[in-house]
C-alpha atoms as a PDB file:
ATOM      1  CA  UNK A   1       0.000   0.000   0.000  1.00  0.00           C
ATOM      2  CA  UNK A   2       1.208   2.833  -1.014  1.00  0.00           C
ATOM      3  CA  UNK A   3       1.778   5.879   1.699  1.00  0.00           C
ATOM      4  CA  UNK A   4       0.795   9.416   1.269  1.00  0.00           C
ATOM      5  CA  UNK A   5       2.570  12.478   2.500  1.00  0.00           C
ATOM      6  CA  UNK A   6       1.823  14.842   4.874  1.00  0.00           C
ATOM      7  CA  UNK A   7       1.213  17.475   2.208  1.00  0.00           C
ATOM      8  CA  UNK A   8      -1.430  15.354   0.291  1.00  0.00           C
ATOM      9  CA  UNK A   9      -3.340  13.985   3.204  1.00  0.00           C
ATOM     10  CA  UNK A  10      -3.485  17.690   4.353  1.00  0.00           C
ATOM     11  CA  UNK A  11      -4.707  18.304   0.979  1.00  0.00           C
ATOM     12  CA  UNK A  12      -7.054  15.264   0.930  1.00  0.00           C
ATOM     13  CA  UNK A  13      -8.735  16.962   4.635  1.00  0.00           C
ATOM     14  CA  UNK A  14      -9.169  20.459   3.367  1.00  0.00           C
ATOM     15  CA  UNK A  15     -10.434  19.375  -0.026  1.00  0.00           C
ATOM     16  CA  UNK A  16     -13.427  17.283   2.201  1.00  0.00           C
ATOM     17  CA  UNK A  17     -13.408  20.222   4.674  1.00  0.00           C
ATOM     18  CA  UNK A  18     -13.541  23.609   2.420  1.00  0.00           C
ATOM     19  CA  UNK A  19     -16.418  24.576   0.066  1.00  0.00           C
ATOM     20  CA  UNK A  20     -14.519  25.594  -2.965  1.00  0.00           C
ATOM     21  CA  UNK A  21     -17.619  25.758  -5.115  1.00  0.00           C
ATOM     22  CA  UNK A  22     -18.588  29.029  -3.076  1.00  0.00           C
ATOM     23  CA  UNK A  23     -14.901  30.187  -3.339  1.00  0.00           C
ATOM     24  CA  UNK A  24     -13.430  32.869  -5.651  1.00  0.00           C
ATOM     25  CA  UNK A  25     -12.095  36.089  -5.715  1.00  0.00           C
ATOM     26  CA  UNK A  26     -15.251  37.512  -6.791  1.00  0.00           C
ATOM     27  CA  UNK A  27     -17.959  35.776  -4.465  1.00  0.00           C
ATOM     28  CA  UNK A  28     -15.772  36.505  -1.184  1.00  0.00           C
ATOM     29  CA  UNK A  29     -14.795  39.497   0.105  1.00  0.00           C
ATOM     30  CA  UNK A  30     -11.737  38.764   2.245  1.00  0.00           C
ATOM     31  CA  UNK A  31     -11.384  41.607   4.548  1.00  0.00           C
ATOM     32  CA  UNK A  32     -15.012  40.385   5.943  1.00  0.00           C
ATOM     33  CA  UNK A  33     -14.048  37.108   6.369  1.00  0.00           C
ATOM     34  CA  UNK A  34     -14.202  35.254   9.735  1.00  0.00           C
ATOM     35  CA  UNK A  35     -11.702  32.984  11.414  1.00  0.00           C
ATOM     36  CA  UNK A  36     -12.012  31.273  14.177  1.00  0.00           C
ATOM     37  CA  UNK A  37     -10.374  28.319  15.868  1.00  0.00           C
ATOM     38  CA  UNK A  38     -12.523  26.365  18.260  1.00  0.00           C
ATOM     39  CA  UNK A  39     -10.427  24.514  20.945  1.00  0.00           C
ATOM     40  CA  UNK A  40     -12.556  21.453  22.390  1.00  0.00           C
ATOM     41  CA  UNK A  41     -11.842  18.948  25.142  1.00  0.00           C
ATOM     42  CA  UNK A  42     -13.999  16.053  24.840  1.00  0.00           C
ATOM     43  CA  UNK A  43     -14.615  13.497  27.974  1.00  0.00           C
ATOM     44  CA  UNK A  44     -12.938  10.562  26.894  1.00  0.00           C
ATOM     45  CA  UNK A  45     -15.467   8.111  27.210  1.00  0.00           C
ATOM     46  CA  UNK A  46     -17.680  10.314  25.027  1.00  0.00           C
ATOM     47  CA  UNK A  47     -14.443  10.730  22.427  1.00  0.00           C
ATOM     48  CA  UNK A  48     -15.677   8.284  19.295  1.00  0.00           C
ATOM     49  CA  UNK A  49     -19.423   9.505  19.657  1.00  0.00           C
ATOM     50  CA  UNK A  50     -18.650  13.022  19.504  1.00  0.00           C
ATOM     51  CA  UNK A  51     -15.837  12.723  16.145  1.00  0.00           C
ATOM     52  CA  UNK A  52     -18.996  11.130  14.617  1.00  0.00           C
ATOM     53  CA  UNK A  53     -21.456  13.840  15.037  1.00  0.00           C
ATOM     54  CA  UNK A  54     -18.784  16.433  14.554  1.00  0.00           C
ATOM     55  CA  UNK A  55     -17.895  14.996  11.148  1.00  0.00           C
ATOM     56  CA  UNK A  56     -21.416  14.846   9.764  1.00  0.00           C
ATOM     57  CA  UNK A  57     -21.849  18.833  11.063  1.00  0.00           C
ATOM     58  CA  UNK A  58     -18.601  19.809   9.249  1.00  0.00           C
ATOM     59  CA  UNK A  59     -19.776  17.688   6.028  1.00  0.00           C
ATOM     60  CA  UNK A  60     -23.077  19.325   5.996  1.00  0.00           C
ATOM     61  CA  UNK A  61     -21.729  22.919   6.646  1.00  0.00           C
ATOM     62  CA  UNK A  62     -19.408  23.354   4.412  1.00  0.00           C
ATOM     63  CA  UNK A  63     -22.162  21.178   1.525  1.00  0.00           C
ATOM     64  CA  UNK A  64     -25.329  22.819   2.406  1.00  0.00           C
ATOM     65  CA  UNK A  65     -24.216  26.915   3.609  1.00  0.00           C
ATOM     66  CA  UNK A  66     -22.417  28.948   0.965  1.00  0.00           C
ATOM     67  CA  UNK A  67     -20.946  31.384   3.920  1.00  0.00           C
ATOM     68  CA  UNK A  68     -19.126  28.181   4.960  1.00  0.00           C
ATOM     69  CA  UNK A  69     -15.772  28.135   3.956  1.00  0.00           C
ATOM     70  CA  UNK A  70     -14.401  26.131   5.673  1.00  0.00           C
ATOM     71  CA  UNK A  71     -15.081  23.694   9.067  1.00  0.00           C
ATOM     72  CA  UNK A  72     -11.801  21.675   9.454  1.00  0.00           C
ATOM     73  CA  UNK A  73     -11.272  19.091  12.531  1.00  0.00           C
ATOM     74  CA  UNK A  74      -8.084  18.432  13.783  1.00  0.00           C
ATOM     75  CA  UNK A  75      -7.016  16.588  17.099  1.00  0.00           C
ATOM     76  CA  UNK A  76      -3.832  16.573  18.737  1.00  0.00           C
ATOM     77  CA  UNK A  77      -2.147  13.596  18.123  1.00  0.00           C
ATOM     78  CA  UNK A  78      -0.765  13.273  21.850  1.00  0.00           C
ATOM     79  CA  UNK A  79      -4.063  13.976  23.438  1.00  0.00           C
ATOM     80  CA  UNK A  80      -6.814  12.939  20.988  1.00  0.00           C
ATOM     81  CA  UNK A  81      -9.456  14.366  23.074  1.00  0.00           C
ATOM     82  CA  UNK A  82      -8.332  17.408  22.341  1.00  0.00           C
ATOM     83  CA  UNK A  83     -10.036  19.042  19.295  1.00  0.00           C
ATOM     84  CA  UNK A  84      -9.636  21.910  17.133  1.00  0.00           C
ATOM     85  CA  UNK A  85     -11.488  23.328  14.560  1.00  0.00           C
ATOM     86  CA  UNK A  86     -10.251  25.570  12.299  1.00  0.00           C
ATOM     87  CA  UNK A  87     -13.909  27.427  11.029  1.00  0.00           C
ATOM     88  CA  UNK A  88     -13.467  29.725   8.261  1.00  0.00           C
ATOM     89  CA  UNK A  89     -17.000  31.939   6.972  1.00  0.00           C
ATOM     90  CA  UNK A  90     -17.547  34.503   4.616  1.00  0.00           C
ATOM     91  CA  UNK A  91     -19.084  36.886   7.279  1.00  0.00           C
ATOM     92  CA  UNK A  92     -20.037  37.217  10.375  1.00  0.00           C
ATOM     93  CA  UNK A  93     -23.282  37.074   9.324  1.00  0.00           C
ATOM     94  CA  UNK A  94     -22.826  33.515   7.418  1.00  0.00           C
ATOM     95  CA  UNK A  95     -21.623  32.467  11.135  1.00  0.00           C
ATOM     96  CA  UNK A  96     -24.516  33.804  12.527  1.00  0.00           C
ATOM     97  CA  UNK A  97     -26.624  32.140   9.622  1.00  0.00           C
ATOM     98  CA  UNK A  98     -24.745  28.690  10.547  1.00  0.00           C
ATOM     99  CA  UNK A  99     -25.648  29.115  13.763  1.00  0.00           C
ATOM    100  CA  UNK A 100     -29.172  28.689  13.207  1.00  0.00           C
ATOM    101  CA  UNK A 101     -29.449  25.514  11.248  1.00  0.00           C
ATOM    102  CA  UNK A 102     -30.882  22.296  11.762  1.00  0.00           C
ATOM    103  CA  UNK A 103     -27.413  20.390  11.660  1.00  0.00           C
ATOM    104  CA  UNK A 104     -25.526  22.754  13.905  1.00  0.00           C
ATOM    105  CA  UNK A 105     -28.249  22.964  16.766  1.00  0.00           C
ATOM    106  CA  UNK A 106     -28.269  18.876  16.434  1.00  0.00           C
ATOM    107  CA  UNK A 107     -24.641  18.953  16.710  1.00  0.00           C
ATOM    108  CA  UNK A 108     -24.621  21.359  19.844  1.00  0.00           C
ATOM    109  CA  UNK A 109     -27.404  19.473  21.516  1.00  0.00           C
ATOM    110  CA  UNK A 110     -26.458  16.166  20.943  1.00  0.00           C
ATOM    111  CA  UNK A 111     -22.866  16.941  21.942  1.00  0.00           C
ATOM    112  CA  UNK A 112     -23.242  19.143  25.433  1.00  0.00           C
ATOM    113  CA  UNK A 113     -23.143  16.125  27.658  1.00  0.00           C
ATOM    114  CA  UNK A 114     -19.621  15.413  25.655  1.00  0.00           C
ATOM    115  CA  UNK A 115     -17.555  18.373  26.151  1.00  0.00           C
ATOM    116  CA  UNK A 116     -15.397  19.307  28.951  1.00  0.00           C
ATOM    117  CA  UNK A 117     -14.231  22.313  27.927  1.00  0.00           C
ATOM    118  CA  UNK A 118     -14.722  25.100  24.827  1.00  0.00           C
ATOM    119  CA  UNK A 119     -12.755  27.951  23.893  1.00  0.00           C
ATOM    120  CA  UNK A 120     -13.955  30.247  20.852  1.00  0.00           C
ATOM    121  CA  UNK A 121     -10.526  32.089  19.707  1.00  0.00           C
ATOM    122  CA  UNK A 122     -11.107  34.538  16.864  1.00  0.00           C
ATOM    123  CA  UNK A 123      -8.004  34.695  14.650  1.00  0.00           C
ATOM    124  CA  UNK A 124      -7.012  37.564  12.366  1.00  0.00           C
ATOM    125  CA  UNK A 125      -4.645  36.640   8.855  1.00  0.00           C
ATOM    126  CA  UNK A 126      -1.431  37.695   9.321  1.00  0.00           C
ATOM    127  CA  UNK A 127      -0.941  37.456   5.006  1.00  0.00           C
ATOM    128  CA  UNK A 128      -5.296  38.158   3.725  1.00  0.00           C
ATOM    129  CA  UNK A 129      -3.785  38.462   0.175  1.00  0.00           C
ATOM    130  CA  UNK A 130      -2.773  34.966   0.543  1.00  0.00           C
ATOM    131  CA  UNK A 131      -5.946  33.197   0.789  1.00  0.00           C
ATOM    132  CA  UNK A 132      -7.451  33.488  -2.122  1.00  0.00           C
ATOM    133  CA  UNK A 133      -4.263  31.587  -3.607  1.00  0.00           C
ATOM    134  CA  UNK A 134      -4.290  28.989  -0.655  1.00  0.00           C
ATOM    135  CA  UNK A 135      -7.716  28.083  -2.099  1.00  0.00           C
ATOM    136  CA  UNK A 136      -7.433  28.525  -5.503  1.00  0.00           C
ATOM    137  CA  UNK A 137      -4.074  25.931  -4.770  1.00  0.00           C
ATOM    138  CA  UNK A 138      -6.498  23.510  -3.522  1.00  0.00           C
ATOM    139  CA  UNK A 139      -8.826  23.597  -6.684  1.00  0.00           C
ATOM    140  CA  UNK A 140      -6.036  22.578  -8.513  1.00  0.00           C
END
C-alpha cells in the first residue's frame, strides 16, 4: 500500500473540509471574512461519539451553507481528546446564519453532555492576500 505524505493527506482533509464551489475572488470578500479556531476537550469516554457527530456537522456545513468556507477538525495527536477546529465563513453574518441551522443545533445538543471544555478564539490573517491563492491551490 502505497503511503501518502503529509502534504497530500493535508490536501485530501481540506479538499473534504472547504467549500470551494462558493470560493473565488469575486464571491468573497476577504477583509469580511471570519476565522475562528474552536479549541474542544472532549470526555474521553464520550471521544468516538462526539468525532462522529462532529464529522457529519462539518460535512453538511461546508455542503449545504455557501458562507461556509471552511469547518476543518483536527485533534492533537498526543491527546486525541483534544479538538480543534479551524472554522473559516464569509461573514459574520454567514456564522450567525450557521448558527441557526438544523445540523448545527443537532450537533450542539447532541454533543453538550460530551464536552469538557470550549474555547472560541477569533483569529485575524497575518498574510489576507494569501488566501485566495491557498484556495485557488487547492482547486487545482
Amino acid at each position: 500500500m502505497k503511503k501518502l505524505g503529509l502534504l497530500t493527506i493535508l490536501t485530501i482533509l481540506l479538499l473534504g473540509s472547504c467549500n470551494q464551489g462558493h470560493i473565488n475572488e469575486t464571491e468573497v470578500d476577504y477583509d469580511s471574512v471570519m476565522v475562528r479556531i474552536a479549541e474542544i476537550e472532549i470526555v474521553p469516554e464520550f471521544r468516538d461519539d462526539y468525532v462522529a457527530i462532529l464529522k457529519e456537522e462539518a460535512e453538511a456545513s461546508v455542503r449545504l451553507e455557501p458562507g461556509v468556507i471552511c469547518i476543518y477538525p483536527m485533534f492533537q495527536r498526543d491527546n486525541p481528546n483534544q479538538i480543534r477546529l479551524l472554522e473559516i465563513y464569509a461573514s459574520e453574518e454567514a456564522y450567525q446564519s450557521h448558527l441557526q441551522t438544523p445540523h448545527f443545533i443537532h450537533y450542539k445538543t447532541s454533543t453538550k453532555h460530551m464536552v469538557k471544555s470550549l474555547q472560541l478564539v477569533d483569529m485575524e490573517a497575518l498574510d489576507s492576500e494569501t488566501m485566495p491563492a491557498l484556495f485557488l491551490k487547492l482547486g487545482e
